[in-house]
N, C-alpha and C. Protein backbone atom coordinates (compact mmCIF):
# COMPACT_ATOMS: atom_id res chain seq x y z
N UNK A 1 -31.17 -5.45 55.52
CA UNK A 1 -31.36 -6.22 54.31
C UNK A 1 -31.44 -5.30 53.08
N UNK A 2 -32.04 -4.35 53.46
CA UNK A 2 -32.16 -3.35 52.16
C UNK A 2 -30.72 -2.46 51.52
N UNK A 3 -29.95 -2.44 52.96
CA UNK A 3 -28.89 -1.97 52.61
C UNK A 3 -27.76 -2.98 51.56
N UNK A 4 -28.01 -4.00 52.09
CA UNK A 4 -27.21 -5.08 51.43
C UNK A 4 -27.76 -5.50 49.91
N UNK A 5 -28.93 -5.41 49.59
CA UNK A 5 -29.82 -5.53 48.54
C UNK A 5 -29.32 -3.98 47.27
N UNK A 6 -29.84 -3.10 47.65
CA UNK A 6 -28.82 -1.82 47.09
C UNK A 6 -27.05 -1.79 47.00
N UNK A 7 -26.33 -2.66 47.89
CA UNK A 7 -25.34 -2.66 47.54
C UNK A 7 -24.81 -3.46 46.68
N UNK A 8 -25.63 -4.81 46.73
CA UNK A 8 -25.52 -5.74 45.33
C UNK A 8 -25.74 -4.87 44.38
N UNK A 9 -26.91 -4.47 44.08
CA UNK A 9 -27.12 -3.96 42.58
C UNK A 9 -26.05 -3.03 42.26
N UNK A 10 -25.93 -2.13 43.21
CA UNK A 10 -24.96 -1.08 42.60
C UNK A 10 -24.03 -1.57 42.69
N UNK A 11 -23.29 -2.82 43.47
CA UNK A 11 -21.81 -3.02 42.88
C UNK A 11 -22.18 -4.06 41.44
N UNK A 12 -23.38 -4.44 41.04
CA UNK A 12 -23.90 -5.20 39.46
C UNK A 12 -23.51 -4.11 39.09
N UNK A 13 -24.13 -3.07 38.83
CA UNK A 13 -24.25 -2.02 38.09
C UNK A 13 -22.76 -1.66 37.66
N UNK A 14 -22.02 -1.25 38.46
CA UNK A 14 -20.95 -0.96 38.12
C UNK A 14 -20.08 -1.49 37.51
N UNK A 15 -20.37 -2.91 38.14
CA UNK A 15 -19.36 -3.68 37.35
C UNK A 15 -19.46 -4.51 36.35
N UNK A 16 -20.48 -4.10 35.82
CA UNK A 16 -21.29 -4.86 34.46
C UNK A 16 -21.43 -3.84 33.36
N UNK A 17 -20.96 -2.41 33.05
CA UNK A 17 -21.09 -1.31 32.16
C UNK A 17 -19.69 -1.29 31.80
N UNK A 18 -19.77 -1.10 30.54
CA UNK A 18 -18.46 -1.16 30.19
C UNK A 18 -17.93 0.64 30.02
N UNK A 19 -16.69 0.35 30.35
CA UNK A 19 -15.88 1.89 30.85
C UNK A 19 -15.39 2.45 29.52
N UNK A 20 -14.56 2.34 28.83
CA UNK A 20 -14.73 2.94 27.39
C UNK A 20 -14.28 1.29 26.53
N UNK A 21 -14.85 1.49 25.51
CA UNK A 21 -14.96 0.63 24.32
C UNK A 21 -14.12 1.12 23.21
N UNK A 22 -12.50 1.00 22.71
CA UNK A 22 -12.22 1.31 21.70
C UNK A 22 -12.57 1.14 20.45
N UNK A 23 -12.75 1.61 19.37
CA UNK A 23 -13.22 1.12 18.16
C UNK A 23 -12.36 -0.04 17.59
N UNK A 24 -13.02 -1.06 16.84
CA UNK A 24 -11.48 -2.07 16.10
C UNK A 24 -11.19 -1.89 15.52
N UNK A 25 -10.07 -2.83 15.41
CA UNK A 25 -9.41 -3.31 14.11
C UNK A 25 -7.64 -2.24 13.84
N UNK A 26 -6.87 -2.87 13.64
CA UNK A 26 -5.59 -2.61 13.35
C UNK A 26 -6.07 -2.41 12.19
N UNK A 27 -4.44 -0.98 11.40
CA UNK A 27 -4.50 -0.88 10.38
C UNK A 27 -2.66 -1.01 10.06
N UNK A 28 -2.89 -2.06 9.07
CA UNK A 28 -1.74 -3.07 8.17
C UNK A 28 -1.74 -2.13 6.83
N UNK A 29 -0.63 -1.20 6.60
CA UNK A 29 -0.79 -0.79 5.24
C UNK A 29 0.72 -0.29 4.75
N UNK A 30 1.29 -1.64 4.66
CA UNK A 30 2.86 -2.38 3.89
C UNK A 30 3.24 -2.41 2.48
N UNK A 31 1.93 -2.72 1.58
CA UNK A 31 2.23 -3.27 0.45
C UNK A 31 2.35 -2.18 -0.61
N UNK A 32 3.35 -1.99 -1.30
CA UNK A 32 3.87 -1.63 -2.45
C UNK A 32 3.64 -2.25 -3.87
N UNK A 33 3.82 -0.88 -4.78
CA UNK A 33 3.76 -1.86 -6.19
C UNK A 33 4.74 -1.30 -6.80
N UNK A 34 5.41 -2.56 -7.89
CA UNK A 34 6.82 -2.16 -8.34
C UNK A 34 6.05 -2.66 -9.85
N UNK A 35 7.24 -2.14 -10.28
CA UNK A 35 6.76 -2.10 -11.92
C UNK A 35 8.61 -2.10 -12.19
N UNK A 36 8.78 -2.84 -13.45
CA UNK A 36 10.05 -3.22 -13.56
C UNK A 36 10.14 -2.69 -15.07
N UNK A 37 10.97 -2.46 -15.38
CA UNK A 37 11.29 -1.54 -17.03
C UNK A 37 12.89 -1.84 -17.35
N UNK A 38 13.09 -2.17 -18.51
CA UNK A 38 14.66 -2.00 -19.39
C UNK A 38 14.87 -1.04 -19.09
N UNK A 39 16.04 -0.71 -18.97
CA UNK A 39 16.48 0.66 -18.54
C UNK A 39 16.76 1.66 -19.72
N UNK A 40 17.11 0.83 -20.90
CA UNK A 40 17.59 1.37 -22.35
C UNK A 40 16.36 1.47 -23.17
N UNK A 41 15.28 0.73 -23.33
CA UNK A 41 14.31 0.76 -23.96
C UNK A 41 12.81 1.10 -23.50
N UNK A 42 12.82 1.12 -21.80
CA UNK A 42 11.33 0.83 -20.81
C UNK A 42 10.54 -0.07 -21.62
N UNK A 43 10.87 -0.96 -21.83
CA UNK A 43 10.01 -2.42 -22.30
C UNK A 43 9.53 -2.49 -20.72
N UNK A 44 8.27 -2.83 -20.90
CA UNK A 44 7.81 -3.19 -19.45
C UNK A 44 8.02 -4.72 -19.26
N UNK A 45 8.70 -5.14 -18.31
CA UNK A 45 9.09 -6.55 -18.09
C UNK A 45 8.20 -7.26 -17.43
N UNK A 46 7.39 -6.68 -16.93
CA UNK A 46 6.08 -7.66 -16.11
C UNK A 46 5.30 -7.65 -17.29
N UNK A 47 4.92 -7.18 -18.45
CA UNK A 47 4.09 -7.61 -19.89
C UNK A 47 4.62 -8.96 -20.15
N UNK A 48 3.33 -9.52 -20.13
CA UNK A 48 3.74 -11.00 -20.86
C UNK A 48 3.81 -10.99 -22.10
N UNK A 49 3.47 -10.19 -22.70
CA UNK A 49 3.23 -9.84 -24.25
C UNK A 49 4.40 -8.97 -24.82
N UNK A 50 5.47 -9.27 -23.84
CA UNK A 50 6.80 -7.92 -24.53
C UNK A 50 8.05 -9.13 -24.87
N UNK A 51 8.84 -9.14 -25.41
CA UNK A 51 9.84 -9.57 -25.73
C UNK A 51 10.71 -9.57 -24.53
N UNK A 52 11.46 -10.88 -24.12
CA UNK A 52 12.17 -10.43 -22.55
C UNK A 52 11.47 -10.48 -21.55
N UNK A 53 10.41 -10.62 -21.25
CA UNK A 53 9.46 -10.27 -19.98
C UNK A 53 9.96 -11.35 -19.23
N UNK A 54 9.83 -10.96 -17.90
CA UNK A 54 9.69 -12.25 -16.06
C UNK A 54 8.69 -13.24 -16.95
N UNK A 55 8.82 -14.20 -16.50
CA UNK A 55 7.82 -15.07 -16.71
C UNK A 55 7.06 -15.02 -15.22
N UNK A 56 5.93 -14.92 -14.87
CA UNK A 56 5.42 -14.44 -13.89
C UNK A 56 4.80 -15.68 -13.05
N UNK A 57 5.24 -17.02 -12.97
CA UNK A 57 5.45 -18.07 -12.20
C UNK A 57 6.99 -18.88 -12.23
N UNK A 58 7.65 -18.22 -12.50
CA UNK A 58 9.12 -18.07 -12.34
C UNK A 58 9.83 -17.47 -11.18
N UNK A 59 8.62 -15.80 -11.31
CA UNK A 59 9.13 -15.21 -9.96
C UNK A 59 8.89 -15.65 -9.01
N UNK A 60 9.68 -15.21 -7.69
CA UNK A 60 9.77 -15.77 -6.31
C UNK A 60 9.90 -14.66 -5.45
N UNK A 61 9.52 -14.73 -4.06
CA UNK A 61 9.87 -13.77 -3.23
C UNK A 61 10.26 -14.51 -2.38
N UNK A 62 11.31 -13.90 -1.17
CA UNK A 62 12.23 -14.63 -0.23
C UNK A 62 12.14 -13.49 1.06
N UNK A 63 10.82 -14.29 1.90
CA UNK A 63 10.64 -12.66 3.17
C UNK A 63 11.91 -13.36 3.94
N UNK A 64 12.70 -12.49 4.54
CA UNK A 64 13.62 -12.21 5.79
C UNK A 64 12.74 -12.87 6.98
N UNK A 65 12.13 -12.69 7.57
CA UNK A 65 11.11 -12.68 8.59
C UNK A 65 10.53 -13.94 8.64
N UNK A 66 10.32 -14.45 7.72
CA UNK A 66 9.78 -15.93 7.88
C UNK A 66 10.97 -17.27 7.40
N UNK A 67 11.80 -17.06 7.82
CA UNK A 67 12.88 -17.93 7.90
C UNK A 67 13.29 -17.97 6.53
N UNK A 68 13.76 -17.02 6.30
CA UNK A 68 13.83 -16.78 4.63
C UNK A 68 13.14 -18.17 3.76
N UNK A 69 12.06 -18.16 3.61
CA UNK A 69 11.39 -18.97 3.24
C UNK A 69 11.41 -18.49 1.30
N UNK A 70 11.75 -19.42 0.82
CA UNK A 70 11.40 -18.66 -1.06
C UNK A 70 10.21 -19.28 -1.64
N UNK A 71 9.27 -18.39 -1.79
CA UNK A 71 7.51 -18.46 -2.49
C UNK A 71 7.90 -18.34 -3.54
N UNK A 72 7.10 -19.21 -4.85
CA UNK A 72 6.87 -18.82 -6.24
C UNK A 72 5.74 -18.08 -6.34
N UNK A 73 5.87 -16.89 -6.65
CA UNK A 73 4.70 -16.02 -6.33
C UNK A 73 3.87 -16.28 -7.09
N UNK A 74 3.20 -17.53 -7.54
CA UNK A 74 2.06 -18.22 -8.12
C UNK A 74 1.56 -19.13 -7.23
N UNK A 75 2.02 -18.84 -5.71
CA UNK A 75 1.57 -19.80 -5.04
C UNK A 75 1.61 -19.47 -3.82
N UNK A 76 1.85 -17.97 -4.06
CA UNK A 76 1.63 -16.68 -2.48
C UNK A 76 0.28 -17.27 -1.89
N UNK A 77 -0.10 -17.27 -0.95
CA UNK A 77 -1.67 -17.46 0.37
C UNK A 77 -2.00 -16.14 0.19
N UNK A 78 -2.51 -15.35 -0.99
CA UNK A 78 -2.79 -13.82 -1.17
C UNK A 78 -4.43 -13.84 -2.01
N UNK A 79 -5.37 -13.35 -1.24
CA UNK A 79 -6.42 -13.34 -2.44
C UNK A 79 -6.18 -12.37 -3.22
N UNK A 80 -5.11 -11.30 -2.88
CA UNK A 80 -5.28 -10.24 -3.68
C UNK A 80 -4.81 -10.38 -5.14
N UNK A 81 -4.65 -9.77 -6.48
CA UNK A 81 -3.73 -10.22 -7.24
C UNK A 81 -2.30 -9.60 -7.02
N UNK A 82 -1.36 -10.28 -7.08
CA UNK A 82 -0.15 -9.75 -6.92
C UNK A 82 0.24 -9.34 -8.44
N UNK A 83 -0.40 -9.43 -9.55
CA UNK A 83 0.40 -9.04 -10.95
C UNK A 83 -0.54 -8.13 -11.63
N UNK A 84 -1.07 -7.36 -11.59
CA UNK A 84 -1.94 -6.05 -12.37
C UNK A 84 -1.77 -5.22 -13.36
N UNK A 85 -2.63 -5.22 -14.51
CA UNK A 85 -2.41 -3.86 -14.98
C UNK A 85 -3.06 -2.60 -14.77
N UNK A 86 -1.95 -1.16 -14.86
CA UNK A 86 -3.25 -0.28 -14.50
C UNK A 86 -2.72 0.87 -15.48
N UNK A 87 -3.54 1.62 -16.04
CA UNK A 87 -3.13 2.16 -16.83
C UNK A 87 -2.05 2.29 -17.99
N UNK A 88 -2.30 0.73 -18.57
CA UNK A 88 -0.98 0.41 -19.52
C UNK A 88 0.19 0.13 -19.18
N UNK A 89 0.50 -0.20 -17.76
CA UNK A 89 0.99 -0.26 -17.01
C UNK A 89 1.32 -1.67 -16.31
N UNK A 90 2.03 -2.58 -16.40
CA UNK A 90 1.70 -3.65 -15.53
C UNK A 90 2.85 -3.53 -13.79
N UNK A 91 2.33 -3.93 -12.72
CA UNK A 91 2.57 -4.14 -11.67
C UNK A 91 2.48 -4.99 -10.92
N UNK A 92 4.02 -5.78 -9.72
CA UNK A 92 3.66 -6.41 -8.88
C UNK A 92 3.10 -5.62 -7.81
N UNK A 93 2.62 -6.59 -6.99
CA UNK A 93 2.41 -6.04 -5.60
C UNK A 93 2.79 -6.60 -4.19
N UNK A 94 3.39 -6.44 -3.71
CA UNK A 94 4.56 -7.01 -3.01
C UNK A 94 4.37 -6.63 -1.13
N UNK A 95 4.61 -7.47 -0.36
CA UNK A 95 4.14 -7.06 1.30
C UNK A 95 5.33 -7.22 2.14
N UNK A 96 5.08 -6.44 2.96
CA UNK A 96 6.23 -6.78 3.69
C UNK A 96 6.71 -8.08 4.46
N UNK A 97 5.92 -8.47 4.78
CA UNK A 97 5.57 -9.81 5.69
C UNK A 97 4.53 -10.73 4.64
N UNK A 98 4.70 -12.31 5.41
CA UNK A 98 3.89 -13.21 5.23
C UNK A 98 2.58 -12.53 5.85
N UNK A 99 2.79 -13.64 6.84
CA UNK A 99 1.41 -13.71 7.90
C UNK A 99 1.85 -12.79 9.21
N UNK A 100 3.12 -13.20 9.29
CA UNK A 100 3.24 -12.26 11.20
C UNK A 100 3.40 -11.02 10.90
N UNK A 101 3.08 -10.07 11.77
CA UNK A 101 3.18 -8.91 12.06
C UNK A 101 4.48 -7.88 11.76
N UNK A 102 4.76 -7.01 10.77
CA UNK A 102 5.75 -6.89 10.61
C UNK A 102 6.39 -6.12 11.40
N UNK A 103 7.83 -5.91 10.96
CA UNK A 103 8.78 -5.68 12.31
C UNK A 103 9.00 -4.05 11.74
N UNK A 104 10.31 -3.38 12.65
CA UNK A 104 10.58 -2.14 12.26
C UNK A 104 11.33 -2.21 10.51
N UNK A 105 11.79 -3.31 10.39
CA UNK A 105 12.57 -3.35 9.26
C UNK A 105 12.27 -4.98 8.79
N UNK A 106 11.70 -5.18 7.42
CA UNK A 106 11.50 -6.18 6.60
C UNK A 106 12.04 -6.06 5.52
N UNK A 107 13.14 -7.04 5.32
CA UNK A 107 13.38 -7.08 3.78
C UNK A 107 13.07 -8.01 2.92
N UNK A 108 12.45 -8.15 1.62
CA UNK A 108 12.44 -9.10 0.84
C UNK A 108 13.03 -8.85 -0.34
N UNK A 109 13.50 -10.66 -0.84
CA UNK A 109 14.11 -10.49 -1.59
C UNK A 109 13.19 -11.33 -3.54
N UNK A 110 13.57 -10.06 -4.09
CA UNK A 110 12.83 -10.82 -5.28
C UNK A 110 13.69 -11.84 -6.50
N UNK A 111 13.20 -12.84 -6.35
CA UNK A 111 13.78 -13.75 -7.53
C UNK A 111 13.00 -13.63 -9.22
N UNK A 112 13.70 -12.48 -9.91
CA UNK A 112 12.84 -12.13 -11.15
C UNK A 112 13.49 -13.37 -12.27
N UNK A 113 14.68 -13.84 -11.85
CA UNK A 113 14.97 -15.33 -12.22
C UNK A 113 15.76 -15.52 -11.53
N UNK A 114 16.79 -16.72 -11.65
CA UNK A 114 17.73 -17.21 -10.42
C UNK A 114 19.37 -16.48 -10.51
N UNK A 115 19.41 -15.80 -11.72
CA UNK A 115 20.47 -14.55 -11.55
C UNK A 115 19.85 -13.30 -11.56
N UNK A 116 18.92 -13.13 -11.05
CA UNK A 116 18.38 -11.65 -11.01
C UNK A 116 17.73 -11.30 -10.02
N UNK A 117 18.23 -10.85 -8.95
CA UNK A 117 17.51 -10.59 -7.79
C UNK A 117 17.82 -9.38 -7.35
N UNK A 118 16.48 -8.69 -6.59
CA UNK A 118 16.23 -7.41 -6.11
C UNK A 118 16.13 -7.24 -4.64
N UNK A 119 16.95 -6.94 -3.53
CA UNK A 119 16.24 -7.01 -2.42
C UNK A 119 15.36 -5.57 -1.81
N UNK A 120 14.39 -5.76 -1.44
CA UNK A 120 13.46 -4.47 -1.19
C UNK A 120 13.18 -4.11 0.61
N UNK A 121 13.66 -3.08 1.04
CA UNK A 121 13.81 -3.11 2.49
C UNK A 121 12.99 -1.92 2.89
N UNK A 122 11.78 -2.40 3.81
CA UNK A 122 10.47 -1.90 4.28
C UNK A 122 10.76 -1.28 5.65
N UNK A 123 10.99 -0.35 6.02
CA UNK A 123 11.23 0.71 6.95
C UNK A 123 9.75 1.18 7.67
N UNK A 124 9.26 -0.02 8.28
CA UNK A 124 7.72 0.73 9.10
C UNK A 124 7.78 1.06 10.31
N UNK A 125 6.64 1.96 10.78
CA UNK A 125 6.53 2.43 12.03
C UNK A 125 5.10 1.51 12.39
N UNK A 126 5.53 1.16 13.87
CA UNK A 126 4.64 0.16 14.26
C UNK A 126 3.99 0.84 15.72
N UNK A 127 2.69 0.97 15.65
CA UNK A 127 2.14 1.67 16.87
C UNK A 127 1.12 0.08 17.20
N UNK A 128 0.30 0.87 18.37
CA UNK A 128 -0.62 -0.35 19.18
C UNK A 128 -1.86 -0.81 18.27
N UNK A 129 -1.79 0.35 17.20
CA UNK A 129 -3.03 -0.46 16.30
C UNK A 129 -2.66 -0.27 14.82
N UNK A 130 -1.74 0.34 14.46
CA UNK A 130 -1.14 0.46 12.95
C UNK A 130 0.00 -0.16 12.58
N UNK A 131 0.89 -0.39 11.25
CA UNK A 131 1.81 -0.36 10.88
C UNK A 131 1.76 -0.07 9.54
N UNK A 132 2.68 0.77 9.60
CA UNK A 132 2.48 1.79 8.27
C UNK A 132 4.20 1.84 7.34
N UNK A 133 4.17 1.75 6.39
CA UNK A 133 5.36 1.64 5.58
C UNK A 133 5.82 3.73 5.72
N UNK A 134 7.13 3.77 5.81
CA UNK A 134 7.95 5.21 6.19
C UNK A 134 8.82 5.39 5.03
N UNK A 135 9.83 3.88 4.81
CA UNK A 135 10.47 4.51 3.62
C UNK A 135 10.46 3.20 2.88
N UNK A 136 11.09 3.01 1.89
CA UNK A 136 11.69 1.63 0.99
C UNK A 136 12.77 1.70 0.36
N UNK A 137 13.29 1.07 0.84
CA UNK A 137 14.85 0.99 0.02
C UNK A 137 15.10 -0.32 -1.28
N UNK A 138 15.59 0.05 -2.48
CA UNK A 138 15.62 -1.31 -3.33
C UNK A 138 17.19 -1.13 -3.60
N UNK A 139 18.05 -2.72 -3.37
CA UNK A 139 18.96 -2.86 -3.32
C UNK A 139 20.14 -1.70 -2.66
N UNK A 140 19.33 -1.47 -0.87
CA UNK A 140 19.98 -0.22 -0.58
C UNK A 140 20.05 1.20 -0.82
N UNK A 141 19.42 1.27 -1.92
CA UNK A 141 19.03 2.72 -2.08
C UNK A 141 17.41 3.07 -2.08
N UNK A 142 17.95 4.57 -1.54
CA UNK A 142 16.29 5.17 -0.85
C UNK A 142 15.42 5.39 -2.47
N UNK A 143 14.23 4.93 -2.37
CA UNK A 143 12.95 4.78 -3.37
C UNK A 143 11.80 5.51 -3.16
N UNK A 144 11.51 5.29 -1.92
CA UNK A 144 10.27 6.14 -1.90
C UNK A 144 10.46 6.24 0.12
N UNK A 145 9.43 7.41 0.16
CA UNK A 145 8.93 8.10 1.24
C UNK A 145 7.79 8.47 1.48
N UNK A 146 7.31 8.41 2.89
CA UNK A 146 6.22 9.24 2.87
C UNK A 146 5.49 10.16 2.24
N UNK A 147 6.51 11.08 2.00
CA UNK A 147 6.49 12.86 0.96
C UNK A 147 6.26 11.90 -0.08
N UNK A 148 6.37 11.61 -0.50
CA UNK A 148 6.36 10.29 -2.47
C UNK A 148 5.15 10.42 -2.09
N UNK A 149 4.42 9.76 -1.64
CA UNK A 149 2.42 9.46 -1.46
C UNK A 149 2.62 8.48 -2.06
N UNK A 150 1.92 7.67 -2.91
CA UNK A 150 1.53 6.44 -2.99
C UNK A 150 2.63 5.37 -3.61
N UNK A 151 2.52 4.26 -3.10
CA UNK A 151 3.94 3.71 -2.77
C UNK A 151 3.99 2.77 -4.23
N UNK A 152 4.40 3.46 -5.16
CA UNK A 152 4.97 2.80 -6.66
C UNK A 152 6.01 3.23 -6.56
N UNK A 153 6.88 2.24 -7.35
CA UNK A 153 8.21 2.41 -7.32
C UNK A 153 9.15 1.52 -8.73
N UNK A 154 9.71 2.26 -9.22
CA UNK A 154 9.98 1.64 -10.91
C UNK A 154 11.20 1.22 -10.61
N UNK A 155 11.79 -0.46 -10.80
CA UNK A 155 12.85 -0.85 -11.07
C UNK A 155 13.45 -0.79 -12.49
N UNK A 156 14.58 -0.44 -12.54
CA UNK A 156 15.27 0.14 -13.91
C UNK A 156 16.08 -1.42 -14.58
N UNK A 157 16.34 -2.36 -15.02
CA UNK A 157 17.25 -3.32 -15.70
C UNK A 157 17.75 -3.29 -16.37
């Protein structure tokens, strides 16, 4: 009886301690900020206060990935702000994905009006707990990289 009594506990024991515990949580870090400028003058075009500017519930984004779905980006599911200024500076801020998980390659496309569109193509590396933006391409050409560090990127018009 005693033997059987010790062998309960120690097979409890064992099989009730947990063997290693990873730490949580994925890290999601996709989102870019673009800043848009005249090419002849750098009027900043995201200023609502400039002559010419986006009207900034006009714009739209169109993710690849979610059935090319087109958002008025005044009506993105984002608490973040997507339109900022920072240092005199105004900026969108733009993700690769909606809601699902993004893939090796996301492109979106921006509607700055309905003849003016930008498509922006997100080059991430996707591991078991990260996905991390590698390069960005706007309208096919290379923009930024890793080596770049922080992911701003100036469209020229």
């Amino acid at each position: 009886m005693k033997t059987i009594i010790t062998f309960f506990f120690l097979t409890l024991f064992l099989t009730s301690c947990d063997k290693h515990r990873e730490i949580c949580c994925d890290i999601v870090d996709t989102a870019i900020e673009v800043s848009v400028l005249k090419k002849d003058t750098n009027i900043d075009l995201l200023n609502q206060n400039q002559p010419g500017h986006y009207v900034f519930g006009d714009i739209a984004l169109e993710y690849a990935s979610a059935n090319n779905q087109k958002w008025p980006i005044n009506l993105m599911p984002y608490n973040k702000p997507l339109l900022f200024q920072q240092n005199g500076k105004y900026y969108m801020r733009v993700f690769a994905s909606m809601h699902e998980s993004p893939g090796d390659i996301n492109k979106v496309k921006i509607y700055w009006t309905d003849n003016d569109v930008d498509v922006i193509t997100f080059h991430i590396k996707n591991d078991k707990t990260m996905s991390i933006t590698e390069k960005i391409l706007v309208n096919d050409k290379l923009m930024w990289t890793q080596a770049d560090g922080e992911r701003v990127i100036t469209i020229l018009k």
